[in-house]
N, C-alpha and C. Protein backbone atom coordinates (compact mmCIF):
# COMPACT_ATOMS: atom_id res chain seq x y z
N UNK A 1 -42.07 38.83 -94.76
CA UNK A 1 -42.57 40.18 -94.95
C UNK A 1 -41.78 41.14 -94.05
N UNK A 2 -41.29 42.15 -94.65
CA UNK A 2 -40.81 43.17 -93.71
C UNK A 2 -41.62 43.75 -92.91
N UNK A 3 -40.74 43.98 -91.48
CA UNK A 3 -41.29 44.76 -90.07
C UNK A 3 -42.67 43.34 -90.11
N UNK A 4 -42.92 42.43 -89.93
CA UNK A 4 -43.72 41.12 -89.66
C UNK A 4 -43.56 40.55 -88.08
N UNK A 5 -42.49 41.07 -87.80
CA UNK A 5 -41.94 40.77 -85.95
C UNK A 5 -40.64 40.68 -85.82
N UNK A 6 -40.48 40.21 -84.59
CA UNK A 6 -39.04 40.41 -84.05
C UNK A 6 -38.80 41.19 -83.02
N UNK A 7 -37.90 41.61 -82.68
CA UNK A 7 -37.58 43.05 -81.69
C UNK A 7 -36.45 43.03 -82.11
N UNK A 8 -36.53 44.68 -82.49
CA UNK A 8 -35.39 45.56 -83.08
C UNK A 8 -33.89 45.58 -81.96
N UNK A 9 -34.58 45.19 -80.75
CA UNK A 9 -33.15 45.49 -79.90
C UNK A 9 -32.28 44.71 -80.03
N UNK A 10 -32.61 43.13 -80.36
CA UNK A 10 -31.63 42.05 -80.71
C UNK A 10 -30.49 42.94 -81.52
N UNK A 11 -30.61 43.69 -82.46
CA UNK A 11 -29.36 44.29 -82.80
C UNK A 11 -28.79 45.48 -82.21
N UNK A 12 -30.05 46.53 -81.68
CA UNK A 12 -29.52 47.69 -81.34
C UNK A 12 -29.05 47.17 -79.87
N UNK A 13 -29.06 47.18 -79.44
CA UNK A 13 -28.46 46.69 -78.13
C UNK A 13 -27.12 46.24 -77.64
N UNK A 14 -26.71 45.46 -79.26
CA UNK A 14 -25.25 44.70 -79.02
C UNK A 14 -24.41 46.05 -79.57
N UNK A 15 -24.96 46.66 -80.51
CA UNK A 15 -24.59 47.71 -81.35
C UNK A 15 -24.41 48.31 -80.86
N UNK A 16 -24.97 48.79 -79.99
CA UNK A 16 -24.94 50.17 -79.15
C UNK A 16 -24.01 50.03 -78.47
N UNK A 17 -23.95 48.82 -77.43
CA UNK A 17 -22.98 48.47 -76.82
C UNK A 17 -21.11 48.40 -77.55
N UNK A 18 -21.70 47.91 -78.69
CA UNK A 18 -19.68 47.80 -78.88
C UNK A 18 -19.25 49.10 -79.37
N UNK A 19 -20.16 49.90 -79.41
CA UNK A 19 -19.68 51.35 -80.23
C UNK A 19 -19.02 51.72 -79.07
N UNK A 20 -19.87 51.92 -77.80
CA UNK A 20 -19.74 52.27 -76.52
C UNK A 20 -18.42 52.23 -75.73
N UNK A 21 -18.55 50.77 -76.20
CA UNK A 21 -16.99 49.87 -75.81
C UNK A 21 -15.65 50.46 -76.34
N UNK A 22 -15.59 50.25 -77.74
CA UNK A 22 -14.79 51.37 -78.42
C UNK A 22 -14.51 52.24 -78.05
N UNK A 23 -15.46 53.73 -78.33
CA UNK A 23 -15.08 54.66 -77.76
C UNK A 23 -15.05 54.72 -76.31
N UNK A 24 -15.14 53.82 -75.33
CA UNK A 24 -14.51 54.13 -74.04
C UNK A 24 -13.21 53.42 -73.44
N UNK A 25 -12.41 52.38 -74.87
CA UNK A 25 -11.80 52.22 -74.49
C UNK A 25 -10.14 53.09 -74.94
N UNK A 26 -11.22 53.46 -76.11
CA UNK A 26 -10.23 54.72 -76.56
C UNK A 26 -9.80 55.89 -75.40
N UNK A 27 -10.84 56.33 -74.54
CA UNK A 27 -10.68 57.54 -74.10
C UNK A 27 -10.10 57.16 -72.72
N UNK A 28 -9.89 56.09 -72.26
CA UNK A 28 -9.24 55.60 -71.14
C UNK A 28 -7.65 55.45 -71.80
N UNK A 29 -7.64 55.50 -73.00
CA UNK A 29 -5.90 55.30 -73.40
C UNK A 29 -5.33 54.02 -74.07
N UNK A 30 -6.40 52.87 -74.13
CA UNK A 30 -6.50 52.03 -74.72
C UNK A 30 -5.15 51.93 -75.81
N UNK A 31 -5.98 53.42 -76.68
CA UNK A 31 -4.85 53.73 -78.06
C UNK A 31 -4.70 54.97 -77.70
N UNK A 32 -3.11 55.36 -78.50
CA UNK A 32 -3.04 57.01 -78.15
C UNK A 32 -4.17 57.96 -78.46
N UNK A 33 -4.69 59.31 -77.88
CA UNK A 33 -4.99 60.00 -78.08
C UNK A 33 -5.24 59.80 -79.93
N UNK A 34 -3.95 60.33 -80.24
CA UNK A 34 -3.46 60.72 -81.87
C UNK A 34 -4.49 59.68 -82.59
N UNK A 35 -4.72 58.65 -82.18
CA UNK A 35 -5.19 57.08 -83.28
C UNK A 35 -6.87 57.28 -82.44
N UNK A 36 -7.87 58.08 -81.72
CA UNK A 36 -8.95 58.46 -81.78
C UNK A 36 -9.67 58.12 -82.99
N UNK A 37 -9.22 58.56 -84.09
CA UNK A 37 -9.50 58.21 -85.44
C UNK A 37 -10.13 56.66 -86.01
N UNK A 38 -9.64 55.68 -84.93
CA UNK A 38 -9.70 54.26 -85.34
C UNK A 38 -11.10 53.85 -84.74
N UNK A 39 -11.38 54.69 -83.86
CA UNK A 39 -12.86 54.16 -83.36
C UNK A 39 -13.99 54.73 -84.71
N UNK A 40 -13.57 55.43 -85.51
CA UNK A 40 -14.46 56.14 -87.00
C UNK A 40 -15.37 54.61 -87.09
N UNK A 41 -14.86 53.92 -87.84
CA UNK A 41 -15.47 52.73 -88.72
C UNK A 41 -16.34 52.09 -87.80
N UNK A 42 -16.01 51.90 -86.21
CA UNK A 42 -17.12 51.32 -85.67
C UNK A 42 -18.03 52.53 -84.97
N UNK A 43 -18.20 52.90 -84.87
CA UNK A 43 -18.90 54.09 -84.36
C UNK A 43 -19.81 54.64 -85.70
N UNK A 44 -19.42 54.97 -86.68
CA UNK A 44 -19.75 55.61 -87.92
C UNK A 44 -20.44 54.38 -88.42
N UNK A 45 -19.67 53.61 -89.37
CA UNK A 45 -20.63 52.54 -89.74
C UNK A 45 -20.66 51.45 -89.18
N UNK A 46 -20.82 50.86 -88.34
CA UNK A 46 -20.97 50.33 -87.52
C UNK A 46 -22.80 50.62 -86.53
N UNK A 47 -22.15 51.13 -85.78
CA UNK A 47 -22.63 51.48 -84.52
C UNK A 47 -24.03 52.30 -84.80
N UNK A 48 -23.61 53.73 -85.75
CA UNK A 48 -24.56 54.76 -86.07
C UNK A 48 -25.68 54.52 -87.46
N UNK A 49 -24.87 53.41 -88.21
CA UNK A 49 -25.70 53.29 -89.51
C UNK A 49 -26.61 51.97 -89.09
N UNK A 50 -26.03 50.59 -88.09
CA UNK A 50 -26.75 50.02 -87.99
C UNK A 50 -28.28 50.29 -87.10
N UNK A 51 -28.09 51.12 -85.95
CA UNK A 51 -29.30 51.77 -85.02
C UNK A 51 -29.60 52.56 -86.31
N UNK A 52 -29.43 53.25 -87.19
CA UNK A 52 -30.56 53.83 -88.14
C UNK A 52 -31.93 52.64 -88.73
N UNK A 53 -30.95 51.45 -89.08
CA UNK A 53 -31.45 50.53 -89.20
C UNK A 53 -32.77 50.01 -88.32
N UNK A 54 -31.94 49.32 -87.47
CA UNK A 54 -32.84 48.97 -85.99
C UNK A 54 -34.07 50.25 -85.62
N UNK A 55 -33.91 52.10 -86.05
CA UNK A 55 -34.97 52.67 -85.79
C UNK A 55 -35.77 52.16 -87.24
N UNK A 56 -35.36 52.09 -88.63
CA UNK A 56 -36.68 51.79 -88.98
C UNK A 56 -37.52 50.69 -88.86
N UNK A 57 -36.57 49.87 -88.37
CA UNK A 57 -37.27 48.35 -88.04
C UNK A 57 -38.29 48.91 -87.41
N UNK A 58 -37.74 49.29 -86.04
CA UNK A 58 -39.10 49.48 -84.94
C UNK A 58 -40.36 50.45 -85.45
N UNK A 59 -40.03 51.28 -86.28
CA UNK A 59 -40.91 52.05 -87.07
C UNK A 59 -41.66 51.74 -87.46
N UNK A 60 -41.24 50.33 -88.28
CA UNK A 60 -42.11 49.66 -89.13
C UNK A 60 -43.32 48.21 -88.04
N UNK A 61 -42.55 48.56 -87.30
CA UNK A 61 -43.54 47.48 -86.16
C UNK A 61 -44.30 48.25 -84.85
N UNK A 62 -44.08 50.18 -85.33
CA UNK A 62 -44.99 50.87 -84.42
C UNK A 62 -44.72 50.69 -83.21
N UNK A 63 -43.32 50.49 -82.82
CA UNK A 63 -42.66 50.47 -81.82
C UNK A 63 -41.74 52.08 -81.14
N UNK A 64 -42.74 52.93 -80.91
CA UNK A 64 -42.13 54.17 -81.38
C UNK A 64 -41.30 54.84 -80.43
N UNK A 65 -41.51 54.29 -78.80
CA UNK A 65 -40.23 54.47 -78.12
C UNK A 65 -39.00 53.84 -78.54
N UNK A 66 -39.14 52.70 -79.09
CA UNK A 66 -37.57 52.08 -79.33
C UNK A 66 -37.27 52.67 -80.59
N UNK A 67 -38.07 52.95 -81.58
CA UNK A 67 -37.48 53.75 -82.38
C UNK A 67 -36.96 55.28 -81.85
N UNK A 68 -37.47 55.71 -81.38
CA UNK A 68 -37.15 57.28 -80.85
C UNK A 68 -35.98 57.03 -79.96
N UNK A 69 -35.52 56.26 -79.60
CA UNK A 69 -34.13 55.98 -78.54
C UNK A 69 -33.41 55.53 -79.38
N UNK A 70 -33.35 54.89 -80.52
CA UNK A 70 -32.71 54.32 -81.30
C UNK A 70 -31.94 55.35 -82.44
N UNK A 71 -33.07 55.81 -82.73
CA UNK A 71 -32.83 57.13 -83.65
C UNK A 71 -32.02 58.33 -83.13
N UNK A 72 -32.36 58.53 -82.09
CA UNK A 72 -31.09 59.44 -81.20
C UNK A 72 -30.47 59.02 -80.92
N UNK A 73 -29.80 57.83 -80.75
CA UNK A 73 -28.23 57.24 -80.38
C UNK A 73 -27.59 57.24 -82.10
N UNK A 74 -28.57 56.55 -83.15
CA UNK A 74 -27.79 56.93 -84.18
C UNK A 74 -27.70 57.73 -84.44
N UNK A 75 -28.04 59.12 -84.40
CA UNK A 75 -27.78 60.20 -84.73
C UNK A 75 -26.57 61.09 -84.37
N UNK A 76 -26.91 60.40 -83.01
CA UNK A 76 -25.67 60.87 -81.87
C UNK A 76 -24.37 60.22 -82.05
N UNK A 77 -24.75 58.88 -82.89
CA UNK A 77 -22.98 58.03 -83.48
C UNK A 77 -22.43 58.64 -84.76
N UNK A 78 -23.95 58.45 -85.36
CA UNK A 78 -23.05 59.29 -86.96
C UNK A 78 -22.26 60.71 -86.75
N UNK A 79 -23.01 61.51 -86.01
CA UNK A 79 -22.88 63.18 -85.72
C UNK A 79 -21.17 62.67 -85.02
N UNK A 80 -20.94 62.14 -84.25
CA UNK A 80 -19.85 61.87 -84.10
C UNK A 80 -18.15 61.31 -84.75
N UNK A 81 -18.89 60.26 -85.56
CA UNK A 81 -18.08 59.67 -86.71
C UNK A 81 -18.18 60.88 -87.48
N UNK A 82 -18.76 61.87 -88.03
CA UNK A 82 -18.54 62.79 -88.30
C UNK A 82 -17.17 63.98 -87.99
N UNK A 83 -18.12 64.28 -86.64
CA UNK A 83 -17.18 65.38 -85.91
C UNK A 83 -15.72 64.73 -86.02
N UNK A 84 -15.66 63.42 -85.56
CA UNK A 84 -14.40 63.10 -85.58
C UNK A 84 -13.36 63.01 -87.04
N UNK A 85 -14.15 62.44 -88.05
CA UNK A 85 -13.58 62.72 -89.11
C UNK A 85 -13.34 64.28 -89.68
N UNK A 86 -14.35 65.38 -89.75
CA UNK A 86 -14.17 66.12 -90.05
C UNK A 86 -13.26 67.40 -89.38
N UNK A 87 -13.10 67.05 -87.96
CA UNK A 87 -11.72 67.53 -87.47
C UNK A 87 -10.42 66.82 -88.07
N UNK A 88 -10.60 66.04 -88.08
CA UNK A 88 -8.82 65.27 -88.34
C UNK A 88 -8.49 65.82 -89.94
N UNK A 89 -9.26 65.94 -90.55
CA UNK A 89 -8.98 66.40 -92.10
C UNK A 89 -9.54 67.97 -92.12
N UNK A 90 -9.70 68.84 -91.39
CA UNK A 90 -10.29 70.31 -91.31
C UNK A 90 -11.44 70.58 -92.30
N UNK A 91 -12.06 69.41 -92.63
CA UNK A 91 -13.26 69.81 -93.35
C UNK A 91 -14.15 71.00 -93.17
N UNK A 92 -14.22 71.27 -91.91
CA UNK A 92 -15.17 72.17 -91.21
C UNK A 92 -14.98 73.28 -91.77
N UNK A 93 -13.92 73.79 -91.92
CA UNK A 93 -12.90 75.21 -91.79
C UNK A 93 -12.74 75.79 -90.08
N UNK A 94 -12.76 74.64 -89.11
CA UNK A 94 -12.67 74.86 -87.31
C UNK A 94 -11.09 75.08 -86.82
N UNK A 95 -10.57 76.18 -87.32
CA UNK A 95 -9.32 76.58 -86.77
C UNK A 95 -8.23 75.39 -85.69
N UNK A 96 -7.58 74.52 -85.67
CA UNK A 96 -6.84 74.15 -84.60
C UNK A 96 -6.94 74.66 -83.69
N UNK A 97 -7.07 76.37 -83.23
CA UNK A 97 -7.15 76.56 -81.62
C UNK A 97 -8.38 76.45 -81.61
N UNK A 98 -9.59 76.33 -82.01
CA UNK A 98 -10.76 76.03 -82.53
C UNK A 98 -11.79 74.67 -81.83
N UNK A 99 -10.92 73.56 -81.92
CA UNK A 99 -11.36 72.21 -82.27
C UNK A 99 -11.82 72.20 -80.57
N UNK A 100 -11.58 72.32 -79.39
CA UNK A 100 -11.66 72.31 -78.31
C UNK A 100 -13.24 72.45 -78.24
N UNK A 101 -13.45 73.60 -78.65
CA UNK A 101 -14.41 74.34 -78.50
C UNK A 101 -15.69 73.57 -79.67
N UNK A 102 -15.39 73.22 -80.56
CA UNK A 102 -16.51 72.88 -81.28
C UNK A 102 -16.66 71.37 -81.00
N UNK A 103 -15.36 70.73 -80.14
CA UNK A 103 -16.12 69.09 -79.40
C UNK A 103 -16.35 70.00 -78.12
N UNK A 104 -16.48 70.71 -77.59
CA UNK A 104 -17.56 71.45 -75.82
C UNK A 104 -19.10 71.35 -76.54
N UNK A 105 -18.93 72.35 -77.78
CA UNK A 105 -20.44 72.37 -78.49
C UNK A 105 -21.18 71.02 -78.73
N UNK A 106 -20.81 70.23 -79.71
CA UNK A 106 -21.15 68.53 -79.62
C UNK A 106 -21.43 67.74 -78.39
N UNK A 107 -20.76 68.18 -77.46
CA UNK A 107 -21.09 67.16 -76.73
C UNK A 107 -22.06 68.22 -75.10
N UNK A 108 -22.16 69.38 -74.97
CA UNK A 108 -23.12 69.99 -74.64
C UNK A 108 -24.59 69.63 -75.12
N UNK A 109 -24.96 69.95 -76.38
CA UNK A 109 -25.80 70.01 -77.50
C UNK A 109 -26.10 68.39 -77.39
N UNK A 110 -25.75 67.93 -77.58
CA UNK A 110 -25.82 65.89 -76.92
C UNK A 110 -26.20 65.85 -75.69
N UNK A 111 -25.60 66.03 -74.83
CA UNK A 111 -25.81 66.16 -73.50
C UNK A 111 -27.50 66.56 -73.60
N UNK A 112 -27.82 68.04 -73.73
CA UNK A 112 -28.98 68.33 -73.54
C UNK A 112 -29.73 67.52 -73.83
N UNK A 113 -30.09 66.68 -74.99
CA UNK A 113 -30.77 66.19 -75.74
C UNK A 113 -31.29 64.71 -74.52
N UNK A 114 -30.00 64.77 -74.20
CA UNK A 114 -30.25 63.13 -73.20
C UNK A 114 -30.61 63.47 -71.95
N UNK A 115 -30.33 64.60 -71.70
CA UNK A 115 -31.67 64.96 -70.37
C UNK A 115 -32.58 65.01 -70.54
N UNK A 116 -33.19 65.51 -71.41
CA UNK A 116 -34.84 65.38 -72.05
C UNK A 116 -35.32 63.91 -72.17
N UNK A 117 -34.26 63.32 -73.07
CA UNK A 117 -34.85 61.36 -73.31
C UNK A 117 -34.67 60.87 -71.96
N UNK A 118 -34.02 60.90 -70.79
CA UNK A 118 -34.19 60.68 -69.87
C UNK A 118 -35.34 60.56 -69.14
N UNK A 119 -36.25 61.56 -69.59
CA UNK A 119 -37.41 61.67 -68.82
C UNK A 119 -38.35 60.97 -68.95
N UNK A 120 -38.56 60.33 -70.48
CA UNK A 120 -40.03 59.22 -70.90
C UNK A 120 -38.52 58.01 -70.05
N UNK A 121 -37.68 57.86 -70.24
CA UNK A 121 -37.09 56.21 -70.19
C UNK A 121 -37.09 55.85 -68.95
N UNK A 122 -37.60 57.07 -68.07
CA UNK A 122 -37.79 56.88 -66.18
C UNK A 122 -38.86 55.46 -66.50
N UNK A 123 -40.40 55.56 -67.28
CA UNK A 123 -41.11 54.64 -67.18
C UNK A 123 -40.33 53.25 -67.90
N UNK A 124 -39.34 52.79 -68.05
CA UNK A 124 -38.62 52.01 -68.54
C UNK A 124 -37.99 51.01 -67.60
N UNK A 125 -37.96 50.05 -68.14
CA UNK A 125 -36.75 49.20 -66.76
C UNK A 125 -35.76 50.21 -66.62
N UNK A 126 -35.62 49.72 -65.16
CA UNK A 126 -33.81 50.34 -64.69
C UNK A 126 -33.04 50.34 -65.28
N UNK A 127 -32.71 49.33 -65.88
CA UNK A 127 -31.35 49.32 -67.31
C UNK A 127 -31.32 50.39 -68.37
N UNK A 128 -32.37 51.05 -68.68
CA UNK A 128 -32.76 51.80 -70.17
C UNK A 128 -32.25 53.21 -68.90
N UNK A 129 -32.99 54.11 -68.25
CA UNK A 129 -32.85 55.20 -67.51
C UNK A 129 -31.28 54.98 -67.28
N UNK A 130 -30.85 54.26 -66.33
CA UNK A 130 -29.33 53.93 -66.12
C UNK A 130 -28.67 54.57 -67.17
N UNK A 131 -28.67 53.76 -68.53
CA UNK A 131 -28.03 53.70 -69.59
C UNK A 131 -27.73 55.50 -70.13
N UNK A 132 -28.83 56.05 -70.40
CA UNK A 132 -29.33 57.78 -70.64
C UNK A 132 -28.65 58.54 -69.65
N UNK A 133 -28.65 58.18 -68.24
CA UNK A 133 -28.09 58.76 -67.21
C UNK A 133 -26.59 59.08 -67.12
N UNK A 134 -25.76 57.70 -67.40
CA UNK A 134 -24.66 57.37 -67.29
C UNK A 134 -24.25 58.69 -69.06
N UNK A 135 -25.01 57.96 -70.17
CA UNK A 135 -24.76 59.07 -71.02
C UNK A 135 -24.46 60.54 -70.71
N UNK A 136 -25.73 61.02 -69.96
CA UNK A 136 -25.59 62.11 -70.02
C UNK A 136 -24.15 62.73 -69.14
N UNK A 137 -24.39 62.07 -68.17
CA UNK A 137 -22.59 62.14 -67.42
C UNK A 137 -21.46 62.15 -68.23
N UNK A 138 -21.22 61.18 -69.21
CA UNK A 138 -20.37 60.96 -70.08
C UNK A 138 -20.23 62.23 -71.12
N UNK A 139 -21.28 62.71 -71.38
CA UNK A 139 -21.41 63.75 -72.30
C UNK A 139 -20.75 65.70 -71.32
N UNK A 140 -21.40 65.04 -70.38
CA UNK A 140 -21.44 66.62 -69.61
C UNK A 140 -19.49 66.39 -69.12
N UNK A 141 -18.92 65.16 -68.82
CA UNK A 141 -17.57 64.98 -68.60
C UNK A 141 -16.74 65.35 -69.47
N UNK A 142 -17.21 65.06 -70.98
CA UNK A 142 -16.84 65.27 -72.05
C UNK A 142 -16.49 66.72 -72.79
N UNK A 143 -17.61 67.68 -72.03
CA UNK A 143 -17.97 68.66 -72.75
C UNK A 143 -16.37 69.79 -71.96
N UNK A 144 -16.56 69.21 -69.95
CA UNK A 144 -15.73 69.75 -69.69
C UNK A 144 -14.17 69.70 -69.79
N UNK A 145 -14.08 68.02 -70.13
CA UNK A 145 -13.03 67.83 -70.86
C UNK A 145 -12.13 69.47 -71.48
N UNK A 146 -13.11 69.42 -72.40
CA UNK A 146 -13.00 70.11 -74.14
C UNK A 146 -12.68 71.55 -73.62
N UNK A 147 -13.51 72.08 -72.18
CA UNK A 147 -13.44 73.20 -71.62
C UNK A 147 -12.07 73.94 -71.26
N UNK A 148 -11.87 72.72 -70.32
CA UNK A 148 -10.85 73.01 -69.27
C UNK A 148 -9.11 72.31 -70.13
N UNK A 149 -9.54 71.89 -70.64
CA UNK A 149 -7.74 71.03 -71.78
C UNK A 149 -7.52 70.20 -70.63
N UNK A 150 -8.73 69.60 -69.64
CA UNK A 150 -8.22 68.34 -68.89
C UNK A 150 -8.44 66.94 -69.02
N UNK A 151 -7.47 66.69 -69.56
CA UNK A 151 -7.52 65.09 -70.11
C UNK A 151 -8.05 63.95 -69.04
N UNK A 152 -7.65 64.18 -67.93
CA UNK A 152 -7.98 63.47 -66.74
C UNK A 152 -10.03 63.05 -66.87
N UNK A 153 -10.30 64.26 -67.24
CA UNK A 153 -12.03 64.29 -66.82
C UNK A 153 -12.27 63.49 -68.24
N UNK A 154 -11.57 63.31 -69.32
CA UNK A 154 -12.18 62.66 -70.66
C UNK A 154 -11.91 61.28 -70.59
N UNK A 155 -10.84 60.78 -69.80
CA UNK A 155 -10.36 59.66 -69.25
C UNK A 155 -11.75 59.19 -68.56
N UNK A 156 -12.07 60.21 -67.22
CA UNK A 156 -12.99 59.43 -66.68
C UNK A 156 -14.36 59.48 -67.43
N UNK A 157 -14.80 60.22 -68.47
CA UNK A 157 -15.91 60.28 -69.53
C UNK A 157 -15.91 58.85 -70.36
N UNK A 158 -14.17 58.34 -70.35
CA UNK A 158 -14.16 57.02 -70.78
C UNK A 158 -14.62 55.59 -69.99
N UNK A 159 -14.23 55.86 -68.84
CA UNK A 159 -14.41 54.89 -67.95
C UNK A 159 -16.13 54.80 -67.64
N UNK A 160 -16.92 56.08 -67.62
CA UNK A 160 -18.63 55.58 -67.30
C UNK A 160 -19.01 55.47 -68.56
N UNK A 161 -18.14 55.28 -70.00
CA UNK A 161 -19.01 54.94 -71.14
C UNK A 161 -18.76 53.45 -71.31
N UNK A 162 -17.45 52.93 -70.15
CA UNK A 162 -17.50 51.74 -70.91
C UNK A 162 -18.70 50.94 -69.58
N UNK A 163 -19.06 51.89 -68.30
CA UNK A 163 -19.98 51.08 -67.93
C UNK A 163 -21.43 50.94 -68.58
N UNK A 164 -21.69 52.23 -69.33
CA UNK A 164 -22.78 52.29 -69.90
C UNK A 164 -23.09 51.08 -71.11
N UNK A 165 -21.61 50.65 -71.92
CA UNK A 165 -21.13 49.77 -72.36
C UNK A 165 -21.69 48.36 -71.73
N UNK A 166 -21.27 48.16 -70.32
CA UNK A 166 -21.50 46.83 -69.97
C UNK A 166 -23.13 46.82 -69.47
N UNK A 167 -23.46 47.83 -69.48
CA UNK A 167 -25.17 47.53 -69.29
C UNK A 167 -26.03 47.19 -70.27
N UNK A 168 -25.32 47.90 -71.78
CA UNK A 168 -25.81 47.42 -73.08
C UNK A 168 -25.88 46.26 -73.59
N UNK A 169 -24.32 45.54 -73.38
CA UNK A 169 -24.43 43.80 -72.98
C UNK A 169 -25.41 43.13 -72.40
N UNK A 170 -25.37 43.53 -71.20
CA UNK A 170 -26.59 42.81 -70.01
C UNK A 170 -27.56 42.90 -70.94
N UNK A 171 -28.13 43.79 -71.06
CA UNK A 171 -29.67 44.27 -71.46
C UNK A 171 -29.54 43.65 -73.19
N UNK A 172 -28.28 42.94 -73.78
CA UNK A 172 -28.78 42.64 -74.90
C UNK A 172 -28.63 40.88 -74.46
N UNK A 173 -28.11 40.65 -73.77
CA UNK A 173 -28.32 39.00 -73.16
C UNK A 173 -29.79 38.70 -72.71
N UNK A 174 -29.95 39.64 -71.94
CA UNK A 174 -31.33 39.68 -71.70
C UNK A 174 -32.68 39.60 -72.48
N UNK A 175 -31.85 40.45 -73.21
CA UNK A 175 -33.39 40.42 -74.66
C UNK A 175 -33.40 39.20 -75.70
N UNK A 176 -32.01 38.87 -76.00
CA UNK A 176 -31.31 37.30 -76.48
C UNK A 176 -31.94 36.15 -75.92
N UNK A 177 -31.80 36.07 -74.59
CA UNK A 177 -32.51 34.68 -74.22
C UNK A 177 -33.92 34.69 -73.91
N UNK A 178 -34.56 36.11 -74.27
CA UNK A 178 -35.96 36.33 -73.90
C UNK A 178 -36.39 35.72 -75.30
N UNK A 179 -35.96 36.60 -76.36
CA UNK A 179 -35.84 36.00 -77.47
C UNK A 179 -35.94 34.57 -78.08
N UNK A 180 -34.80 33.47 -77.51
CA UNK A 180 -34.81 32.23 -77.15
C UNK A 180 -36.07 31.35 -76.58
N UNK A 181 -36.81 32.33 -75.69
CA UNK A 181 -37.98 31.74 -74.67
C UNK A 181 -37.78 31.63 -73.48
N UNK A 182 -36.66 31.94 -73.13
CA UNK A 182 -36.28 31.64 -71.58
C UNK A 182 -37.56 32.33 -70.74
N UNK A 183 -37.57 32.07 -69.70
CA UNK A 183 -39.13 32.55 -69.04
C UNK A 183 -38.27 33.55 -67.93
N UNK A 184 -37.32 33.41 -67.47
CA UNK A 184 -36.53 33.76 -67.07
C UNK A 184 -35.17 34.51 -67.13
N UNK A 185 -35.19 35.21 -68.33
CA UNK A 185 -33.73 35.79 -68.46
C UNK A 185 -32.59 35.96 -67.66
N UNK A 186 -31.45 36.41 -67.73
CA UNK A 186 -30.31 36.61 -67.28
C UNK A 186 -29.53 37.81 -67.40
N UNK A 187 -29.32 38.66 -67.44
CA UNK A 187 -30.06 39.47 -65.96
C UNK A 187 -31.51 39.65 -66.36
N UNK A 188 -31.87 39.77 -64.58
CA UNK A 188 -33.46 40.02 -64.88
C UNK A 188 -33.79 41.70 -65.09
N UNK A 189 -33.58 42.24 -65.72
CA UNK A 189 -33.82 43.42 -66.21
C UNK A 189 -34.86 43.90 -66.62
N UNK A 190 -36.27 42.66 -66.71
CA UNK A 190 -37.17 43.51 -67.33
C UNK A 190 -37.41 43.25 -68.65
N UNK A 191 -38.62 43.54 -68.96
CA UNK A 191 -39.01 43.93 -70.72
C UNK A 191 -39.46 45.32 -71.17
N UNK A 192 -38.82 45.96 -71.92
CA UNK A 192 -38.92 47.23 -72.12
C UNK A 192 -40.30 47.35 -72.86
N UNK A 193 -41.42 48.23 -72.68
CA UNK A 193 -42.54 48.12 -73.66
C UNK A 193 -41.90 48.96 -74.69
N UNK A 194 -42.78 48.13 -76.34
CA UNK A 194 -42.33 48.25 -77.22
C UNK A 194 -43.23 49.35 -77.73
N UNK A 195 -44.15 50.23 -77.23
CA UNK A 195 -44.75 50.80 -77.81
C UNK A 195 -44.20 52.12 -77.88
């Protein structure tokens, strides 16, 4: 029977994480600048369509913080696989001297959003707050990036997404062998309430 049990994070978690991974290993230089473009498919469908997923799971099991965190990270992947596609092909009609300015807007407008979710995920294990925190850094690095034409600060916007990255791991090993039965997980991180 659908939504019957489980926990939705077994997927959002790994998901979240390799999107993460991706785009931070892009923005550290991984791949040129120019090939940005290649993180689309995991980020977009990948990353943003599967957490749509994982929120209705939890939806359907009245799990409505993990849906509500879930649902704003996908939103926040697609809106991205977006932005990113629809700059590279000028869908928008966003002028070339333009494009600066409308990734400051995106990732401002993001930003805000994750100061606010920050505030219920304080009652959360350390791993979940961390995770929002490190975001919102990443986002506000990002935005000035876009500000200032300094590549240096989007570099380092790359480097705390790929830690936010390795906490998503932890915290999905964690939920994996909780999953399993371990009485004990690895890292001990906690159980996030599902309500």
């Amino acid at each position: 029977m659908v939504g019957a049990g489980g926990d939705p994070l077994i997927i959002g978690l790994p998901i979240f994480a390799v999107g993460s991974l991706a785009l931070g290993m892009a923005l550290i230089g991984v791949i040129p600048a120019t090939a940005l473009g290649a993180v689309v498919p995991i980020v977009l469908l990948g990353t943003g369509l599967f957490l749509l997923v994982v929120t209705v799971w939890a939806a359907l099991l009245a799990q409505t913080m993990v849906a509500g965190i879930t649902g704003t990270f996908s939103g926040f992947w697609l809106s991205l696989g977006a932005l990113l596609l629809g700059l590279q092909h000028s869908w928008y009609g966003v002028a070339a001297d333009q494009v600066a300015g409308a990734q400051e807007l995106f990732f401002i407008a993001w930003g805000c959003l994750f100061v606010f979710l920050l505030v219920p995920c304080l009652r959360l294990p350390a791993v979940y707050p961390a995770v929002v925190a490190l975001v919102v850094a990443a986002c506000a690095l990002a935005a000035a990036s876009a500000h200032t034409g300094d590549a240096n600060l989007l570099k380092v916007a790359g480097y705390v997404i790929l830690v936010f990255a390795l906490l998503g791991f932890l915290a999905f090993v964690n939920v994996a062998l909780t999953a399993m039965g371990a009485k004990r997980p690895f890292p001990p991180l906690g159980r996030a309430p599902v309500g």
